[in-house]
C-alpha atoms as a PDB file:
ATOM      1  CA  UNK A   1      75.322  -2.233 126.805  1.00  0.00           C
ATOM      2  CA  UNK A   2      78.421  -0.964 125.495  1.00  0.00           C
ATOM      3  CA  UNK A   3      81.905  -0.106 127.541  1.00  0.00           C
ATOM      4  CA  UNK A   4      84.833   1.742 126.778  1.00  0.00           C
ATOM      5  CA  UNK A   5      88.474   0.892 128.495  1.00  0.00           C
ATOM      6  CA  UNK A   6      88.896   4.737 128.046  1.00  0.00           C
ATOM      7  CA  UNK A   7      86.733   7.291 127.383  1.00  0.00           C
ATOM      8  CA  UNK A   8      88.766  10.344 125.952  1.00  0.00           C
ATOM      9  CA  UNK A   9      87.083  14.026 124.425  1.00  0.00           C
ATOM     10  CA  UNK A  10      88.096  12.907 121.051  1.00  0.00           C
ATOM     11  CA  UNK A  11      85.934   9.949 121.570  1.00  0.00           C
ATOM     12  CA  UNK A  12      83.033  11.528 119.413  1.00  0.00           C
ATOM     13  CA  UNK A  13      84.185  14.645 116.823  1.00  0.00           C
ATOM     14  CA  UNK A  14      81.133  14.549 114.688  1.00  0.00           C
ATOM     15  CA  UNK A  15      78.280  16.578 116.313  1.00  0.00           C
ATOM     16  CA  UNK A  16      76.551  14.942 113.443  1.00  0.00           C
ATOM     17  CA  UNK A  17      76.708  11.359 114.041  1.00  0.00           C
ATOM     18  CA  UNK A  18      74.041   9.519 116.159  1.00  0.00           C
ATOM     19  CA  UNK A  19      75.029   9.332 119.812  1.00  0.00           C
ATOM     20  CA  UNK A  20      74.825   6.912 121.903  1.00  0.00           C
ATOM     21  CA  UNK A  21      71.517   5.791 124.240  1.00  0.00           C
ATOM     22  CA  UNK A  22      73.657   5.522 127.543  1.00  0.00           C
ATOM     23  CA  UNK A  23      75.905   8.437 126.720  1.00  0.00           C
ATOM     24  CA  UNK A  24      76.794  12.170 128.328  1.00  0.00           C
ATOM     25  CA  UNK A  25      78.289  14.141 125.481  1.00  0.00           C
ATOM     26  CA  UNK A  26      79.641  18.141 126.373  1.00  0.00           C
ATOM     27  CA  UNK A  27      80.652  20.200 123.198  1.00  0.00           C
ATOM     28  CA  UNK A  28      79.382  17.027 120.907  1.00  0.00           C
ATOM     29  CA  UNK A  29      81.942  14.829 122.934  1.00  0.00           C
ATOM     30  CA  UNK A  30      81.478  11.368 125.237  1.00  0.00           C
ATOM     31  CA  UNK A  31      82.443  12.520 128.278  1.00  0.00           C
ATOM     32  CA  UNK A  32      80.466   9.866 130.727  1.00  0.00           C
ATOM     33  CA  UNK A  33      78.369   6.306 129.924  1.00  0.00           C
ATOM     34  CA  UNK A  34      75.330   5.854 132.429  1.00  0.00           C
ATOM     35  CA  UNK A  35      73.833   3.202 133.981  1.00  0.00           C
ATOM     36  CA  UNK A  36      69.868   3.345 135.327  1.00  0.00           C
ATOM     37  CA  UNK A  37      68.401   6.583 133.938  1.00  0.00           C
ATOM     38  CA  UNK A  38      65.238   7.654 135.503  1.00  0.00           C
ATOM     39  CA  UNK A  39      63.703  10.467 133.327  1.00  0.00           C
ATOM     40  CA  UNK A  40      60.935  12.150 136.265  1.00  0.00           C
ATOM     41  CA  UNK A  41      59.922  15.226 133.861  1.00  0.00           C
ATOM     42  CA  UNK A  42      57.356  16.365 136.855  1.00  0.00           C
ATOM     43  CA  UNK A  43      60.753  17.081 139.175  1.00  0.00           C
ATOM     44  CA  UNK A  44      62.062  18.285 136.125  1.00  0.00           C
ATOM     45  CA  UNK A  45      65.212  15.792 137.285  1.00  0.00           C
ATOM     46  CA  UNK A  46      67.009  12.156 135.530  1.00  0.00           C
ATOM     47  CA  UNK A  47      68.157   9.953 137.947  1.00  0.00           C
ATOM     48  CA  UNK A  48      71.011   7.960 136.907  1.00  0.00           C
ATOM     49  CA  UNK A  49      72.477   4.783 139.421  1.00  0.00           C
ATOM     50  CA  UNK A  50      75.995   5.022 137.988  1.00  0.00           C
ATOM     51  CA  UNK A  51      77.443   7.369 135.361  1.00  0.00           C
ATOM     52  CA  UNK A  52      80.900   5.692 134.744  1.00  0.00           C
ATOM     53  CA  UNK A  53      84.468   6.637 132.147  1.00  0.00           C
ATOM     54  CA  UNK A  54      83.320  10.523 133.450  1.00  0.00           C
ATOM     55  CA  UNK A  55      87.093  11.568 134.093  1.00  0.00           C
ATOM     56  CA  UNK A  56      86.324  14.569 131.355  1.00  0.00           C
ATOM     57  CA  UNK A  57      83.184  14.991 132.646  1.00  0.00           C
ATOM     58  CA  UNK A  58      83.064  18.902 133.986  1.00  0.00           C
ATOM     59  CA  UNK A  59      80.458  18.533 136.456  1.00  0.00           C
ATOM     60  CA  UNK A  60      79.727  22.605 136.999  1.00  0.00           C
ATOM     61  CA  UNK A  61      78.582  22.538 132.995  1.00  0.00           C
ATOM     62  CA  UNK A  62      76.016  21.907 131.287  1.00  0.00           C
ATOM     63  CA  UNK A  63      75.652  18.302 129.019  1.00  0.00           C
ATOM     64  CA  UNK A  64      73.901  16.297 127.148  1.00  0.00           C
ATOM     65  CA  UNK A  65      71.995  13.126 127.285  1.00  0.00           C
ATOM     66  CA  UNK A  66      69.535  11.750 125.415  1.00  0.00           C
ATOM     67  CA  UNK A  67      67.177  14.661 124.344  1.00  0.00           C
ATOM     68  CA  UNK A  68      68.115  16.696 127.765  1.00  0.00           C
ATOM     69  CA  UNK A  69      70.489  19.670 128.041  1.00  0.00           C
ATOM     70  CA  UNK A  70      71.070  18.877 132.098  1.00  0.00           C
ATOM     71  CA  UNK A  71      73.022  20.077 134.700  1.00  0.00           C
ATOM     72  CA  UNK A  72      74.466  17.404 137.710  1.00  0.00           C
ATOM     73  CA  UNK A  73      73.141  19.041 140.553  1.00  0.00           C
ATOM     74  CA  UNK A  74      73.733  15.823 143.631  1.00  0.00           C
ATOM     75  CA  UNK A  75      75.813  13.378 143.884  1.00  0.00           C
ATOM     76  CA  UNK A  76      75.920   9.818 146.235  1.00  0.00           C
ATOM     77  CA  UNK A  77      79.012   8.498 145.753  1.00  0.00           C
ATOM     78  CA  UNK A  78      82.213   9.491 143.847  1.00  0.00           C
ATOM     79  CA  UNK A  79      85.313   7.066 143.570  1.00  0.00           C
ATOM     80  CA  UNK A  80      87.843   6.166 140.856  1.00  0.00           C
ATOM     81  CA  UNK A  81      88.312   2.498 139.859  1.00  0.00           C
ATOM     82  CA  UNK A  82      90.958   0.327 140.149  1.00  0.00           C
ATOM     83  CA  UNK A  83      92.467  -1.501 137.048  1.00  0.00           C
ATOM     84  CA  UNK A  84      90.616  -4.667 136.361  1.00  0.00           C
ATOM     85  CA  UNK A  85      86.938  -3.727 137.550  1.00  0.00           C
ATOM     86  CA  UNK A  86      84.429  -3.644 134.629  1.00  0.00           C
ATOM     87  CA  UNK A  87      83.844   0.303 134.659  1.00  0.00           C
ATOM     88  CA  UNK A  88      86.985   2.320 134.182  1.00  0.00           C
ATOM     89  CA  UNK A  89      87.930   6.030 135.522  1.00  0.00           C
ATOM     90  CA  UNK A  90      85.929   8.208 137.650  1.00  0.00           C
ATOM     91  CA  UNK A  91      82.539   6.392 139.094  1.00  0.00           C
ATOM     92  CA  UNK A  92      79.665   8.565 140.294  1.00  0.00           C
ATOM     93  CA  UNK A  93      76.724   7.156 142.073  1.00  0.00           C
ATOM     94  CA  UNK A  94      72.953   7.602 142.851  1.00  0.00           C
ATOM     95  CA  UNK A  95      73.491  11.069 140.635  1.00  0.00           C
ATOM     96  CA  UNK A  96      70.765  13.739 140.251  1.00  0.00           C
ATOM     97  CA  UNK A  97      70.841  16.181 137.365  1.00  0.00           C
ATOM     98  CA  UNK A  98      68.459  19.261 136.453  1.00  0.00           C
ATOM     99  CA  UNK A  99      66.608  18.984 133.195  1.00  0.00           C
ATOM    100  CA  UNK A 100      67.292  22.325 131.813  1.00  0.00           C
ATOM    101  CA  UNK A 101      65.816  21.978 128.524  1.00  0.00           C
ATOM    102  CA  UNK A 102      64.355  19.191 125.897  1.00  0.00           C
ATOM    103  CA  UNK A 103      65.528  19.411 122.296  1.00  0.00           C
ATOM    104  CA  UNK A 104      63.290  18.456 119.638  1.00  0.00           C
ATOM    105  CA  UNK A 105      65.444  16.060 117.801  1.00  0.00           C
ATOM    106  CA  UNK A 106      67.100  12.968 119.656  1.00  0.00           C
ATOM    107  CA  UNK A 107      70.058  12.093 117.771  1.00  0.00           C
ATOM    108  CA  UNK A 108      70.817   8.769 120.349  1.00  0.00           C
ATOM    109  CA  UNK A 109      70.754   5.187 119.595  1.00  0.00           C
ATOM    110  CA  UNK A 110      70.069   2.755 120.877  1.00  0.00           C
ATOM    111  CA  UNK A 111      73.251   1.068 122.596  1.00  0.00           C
ATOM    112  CA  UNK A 112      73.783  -3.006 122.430  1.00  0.00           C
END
């Protein structure tokens, strides 16, 4: 899995350019890495454990991730992290967000 020390909206400019697996992207930006998705497509609902770097993440907005156009709708836990801890920024746990849509092209990756 991939981290960033600092995940910024100029992160990712193309809108073209294969996204990442683990990714939240808002207006074809990385805005948030996750950690634990749970895709239930009966609730209509991913589950994600963590979503981590999401200080430009605008929570009452729609994003992206994966093939989903979702909206956060719950969240466990939110903290920020201190320097020196693996995951940088604002943390969010045990998060629960709407599956609005499903596009018909996935332009992720998988992430090492």
């Amino acid at each position: 899995m991939s981290t960033y020390t600092n995940v910024s909206p100029a992160s990712h400019a193309d809108p073209q350019a294969p996204r990442l697996a683990d990714a939240i992207y808002q207006n074809d930006q990385l805005v948030a890495q996750v950690v634990g998705a749970e895709v239930d497509l009966a609730a209509k609902e991913i589950r994600f454990q963590e979503v981590y770097n999401s200080d430009y993440l605008l929570l009452p907005h729609e994003c992206e991730f994966g093939q989903f156009t979702i909206m956060v709708q719950r969240i466990g836990l939110a903290s920020k992290i201190e320097r020196g801890s693996e995951h940088k920024g604002r943390v969010l746990k045990d998060v629960v967000a709407e599956i609005l849509r499903k596009e018909s092209g996935d332009r992720s990756q998988e992430s090492e």
